[in-house]
C-alpha atoms as a PDB file:
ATOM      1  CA  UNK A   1       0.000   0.000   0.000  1.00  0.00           C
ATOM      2  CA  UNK A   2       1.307   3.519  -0.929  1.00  0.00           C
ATOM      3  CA  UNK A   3       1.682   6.590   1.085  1.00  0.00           C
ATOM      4  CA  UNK A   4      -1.376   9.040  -0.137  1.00  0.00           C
ATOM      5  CA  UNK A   5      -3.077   5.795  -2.292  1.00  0.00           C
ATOM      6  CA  UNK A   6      -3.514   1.956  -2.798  1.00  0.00           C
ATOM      7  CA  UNK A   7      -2.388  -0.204  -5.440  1.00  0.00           C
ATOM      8  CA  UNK A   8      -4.942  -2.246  -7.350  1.00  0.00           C
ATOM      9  CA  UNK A   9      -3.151  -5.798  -7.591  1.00  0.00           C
ATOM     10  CA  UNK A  10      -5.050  -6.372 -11.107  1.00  0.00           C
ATOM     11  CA  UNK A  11      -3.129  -3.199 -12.600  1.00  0.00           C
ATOM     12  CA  UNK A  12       0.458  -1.892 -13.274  1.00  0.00           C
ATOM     13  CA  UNK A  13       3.083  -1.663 -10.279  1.00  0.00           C
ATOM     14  CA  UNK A  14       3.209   2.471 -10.675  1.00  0.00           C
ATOM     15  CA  UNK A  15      -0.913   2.893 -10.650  1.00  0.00           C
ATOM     16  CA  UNK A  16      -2.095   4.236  -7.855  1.00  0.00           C
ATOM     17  CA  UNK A  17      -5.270   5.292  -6.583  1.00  0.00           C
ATOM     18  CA  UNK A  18      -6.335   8.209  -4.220  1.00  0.00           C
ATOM     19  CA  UNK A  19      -7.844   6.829  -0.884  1.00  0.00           C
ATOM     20  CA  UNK A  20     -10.299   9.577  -0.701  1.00  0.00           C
ATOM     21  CA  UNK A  21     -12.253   9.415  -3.862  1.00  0.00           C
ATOM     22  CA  UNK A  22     -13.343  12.802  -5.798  1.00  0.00           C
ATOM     23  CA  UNK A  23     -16.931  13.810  -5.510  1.00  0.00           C
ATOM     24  CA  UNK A  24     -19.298  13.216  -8.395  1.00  0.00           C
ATOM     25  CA  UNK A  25     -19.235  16.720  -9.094  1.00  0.00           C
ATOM     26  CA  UNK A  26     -15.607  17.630  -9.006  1.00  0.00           C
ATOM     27  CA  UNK A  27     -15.146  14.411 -10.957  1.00  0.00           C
ATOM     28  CA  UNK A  28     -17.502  16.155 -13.887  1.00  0.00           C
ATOM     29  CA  UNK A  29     -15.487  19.259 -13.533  1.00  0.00           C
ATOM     30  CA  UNK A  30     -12.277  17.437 -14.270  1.00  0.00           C
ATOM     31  CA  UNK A  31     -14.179  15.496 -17.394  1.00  0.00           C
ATOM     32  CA  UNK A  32     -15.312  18.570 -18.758  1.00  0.00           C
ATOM     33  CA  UNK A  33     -12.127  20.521 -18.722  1.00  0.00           C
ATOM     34  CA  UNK A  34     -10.515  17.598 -20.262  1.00  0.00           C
ATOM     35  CA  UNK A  35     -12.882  17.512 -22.637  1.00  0.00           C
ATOM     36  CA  UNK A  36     -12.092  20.609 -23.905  1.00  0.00           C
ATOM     37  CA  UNK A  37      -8.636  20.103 -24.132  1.00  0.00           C
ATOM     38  CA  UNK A  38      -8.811  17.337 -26.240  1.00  0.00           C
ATOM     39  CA  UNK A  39     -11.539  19.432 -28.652  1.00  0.00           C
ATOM     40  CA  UNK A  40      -9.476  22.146 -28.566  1.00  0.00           C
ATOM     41  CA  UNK A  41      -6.211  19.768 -29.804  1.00  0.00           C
ATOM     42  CA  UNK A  42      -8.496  18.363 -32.209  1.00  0.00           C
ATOM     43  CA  UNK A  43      -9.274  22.345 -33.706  1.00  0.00           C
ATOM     44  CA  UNK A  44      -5.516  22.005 -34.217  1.00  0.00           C
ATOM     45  CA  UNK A  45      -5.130  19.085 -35.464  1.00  0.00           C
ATOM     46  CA  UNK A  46      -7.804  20.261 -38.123  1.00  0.00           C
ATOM     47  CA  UNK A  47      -5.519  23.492 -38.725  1.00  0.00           C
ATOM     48  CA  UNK A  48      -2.416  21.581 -39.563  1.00  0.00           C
ATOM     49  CA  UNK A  49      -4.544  19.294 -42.177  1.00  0.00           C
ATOM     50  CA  UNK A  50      -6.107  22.842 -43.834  1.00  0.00           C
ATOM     51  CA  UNK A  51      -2.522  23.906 -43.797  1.00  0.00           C
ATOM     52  CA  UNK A  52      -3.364  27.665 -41.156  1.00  0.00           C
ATOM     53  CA  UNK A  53      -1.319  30.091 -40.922  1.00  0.00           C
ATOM     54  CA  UNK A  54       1.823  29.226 -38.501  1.00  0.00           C
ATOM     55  CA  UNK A  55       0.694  31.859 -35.762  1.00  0.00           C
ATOM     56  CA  UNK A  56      -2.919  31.304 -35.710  1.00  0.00           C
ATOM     57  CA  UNK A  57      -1.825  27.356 -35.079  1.00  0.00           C
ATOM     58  CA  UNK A  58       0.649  28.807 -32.300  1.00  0.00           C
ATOM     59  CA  UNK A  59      -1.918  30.991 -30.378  1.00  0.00           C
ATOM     60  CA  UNK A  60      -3.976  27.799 -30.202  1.00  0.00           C
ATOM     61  CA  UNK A  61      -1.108  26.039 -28.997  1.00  0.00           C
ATOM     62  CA  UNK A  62      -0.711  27.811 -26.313  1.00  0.00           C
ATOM     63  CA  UNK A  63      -4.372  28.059 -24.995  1.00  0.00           C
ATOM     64  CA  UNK A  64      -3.955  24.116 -24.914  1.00  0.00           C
ATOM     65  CA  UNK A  65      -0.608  24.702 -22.639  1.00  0.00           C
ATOM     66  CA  UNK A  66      -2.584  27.061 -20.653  1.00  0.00           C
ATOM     67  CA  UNK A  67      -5.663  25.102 -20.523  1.00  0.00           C
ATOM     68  CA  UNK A  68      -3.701  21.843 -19.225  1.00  0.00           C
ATOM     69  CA  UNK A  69      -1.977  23.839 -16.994  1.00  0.00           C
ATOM     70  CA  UNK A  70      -4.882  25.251 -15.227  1.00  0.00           C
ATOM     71  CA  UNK A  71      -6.094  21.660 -14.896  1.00  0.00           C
ATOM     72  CA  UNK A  72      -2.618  20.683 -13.246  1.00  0.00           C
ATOM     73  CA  UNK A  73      -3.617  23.390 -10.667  1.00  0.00           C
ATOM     74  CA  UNK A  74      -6.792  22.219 -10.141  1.00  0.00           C
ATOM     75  CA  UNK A  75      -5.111  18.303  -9.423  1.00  0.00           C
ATOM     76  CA  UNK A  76      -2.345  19.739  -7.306  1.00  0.00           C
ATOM     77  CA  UNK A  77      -4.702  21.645  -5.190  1.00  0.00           C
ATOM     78  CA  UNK A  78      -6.850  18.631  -4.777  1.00  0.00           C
ATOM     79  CA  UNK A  79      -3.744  16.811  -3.961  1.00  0.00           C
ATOM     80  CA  UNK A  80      -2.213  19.306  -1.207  1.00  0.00           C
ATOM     81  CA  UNK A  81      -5.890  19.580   0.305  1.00  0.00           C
ATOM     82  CA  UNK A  82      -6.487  15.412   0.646  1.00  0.00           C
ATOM     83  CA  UNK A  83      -3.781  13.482  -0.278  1.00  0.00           C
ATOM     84  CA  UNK A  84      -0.950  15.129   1.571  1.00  0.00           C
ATOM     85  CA  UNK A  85      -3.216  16.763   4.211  1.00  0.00           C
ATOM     86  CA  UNK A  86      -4.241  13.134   5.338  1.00  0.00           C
ATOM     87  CA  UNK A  87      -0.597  11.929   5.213  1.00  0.00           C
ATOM     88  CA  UNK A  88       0.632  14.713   7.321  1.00  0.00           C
ATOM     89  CA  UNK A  89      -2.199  14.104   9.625  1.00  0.00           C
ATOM     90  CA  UNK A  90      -1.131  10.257  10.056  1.00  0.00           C
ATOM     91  CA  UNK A  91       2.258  11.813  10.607  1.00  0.00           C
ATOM     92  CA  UNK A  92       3.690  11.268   7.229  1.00  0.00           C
ATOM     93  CA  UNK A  93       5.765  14.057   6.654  1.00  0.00           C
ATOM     94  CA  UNK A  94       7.762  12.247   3.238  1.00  0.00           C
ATOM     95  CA  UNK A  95       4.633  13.125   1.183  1.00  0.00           C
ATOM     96  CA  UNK A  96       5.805  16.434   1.083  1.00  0.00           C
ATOM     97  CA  UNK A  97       8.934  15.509  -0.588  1.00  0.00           C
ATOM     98  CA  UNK A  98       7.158  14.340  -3.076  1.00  0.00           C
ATOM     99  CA  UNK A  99       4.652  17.623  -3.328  1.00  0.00           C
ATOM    100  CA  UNK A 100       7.125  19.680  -4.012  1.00  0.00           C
ATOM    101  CA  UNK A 101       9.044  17.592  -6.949  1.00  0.00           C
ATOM    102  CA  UNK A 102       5.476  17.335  -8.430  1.00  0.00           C
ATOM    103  CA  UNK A 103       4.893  21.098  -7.962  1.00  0.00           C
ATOM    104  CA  UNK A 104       8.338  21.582  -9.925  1.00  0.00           C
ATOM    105  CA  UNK A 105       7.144  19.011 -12.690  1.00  0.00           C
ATOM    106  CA  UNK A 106       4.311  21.415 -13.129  1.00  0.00           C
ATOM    107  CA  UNK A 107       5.898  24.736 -13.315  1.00  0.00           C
END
């Protein structure tokens, strides 16, 4: 069993799953975004086949960066406010290690 999640025996080593699972609504949320993400790779995808203009496929590009990157604030959040909050609490203070490297992945 993991720090901030368990391991389901039936899956890879490195999947892990949160102990406290996401409300139904928050769950949506995430779905949603997501989905909009991949619609909004798809508009670029459709660009590149109708050959656009470099800079009109560029300022697309980066609405998808800053789209996924709003999402990775939403998950981080979610993760310092239950995964790591519970681990502290049980007196797990190594989950903050491992916070902070994911905070630097996402920056």
């Amino acid at each position: 069993m993991s720090r901030s999640t368990d391991t389901k025996p039936d899956m890879c080593a490195q999947c892990r799953h949160k102990r406290t699972p996401r409300e139904a609504g928050e769950q949506k949320k995430l779905q949603s975004r997501i989905n909009r993400i991949i619609g909004q790779l798809k508009g670029i995808q459709g660009m590149i086949d109708d050959n656009r203009y470099c800079g009109d496929i560029l300022i697309q590009i980066g609405a998808v960066e800053s789209a996924l990157r709003s999402l990775g604030y939403v998950i981080l959040e979610e993760h310092m406010m239950t995964c790591v909050a519970e681990n502290v609490q049980q007196g797990d203070t190594q989950i903050l290690a491992e916070a902070v490297e994911l905070m630097k992945k996402l920056m």
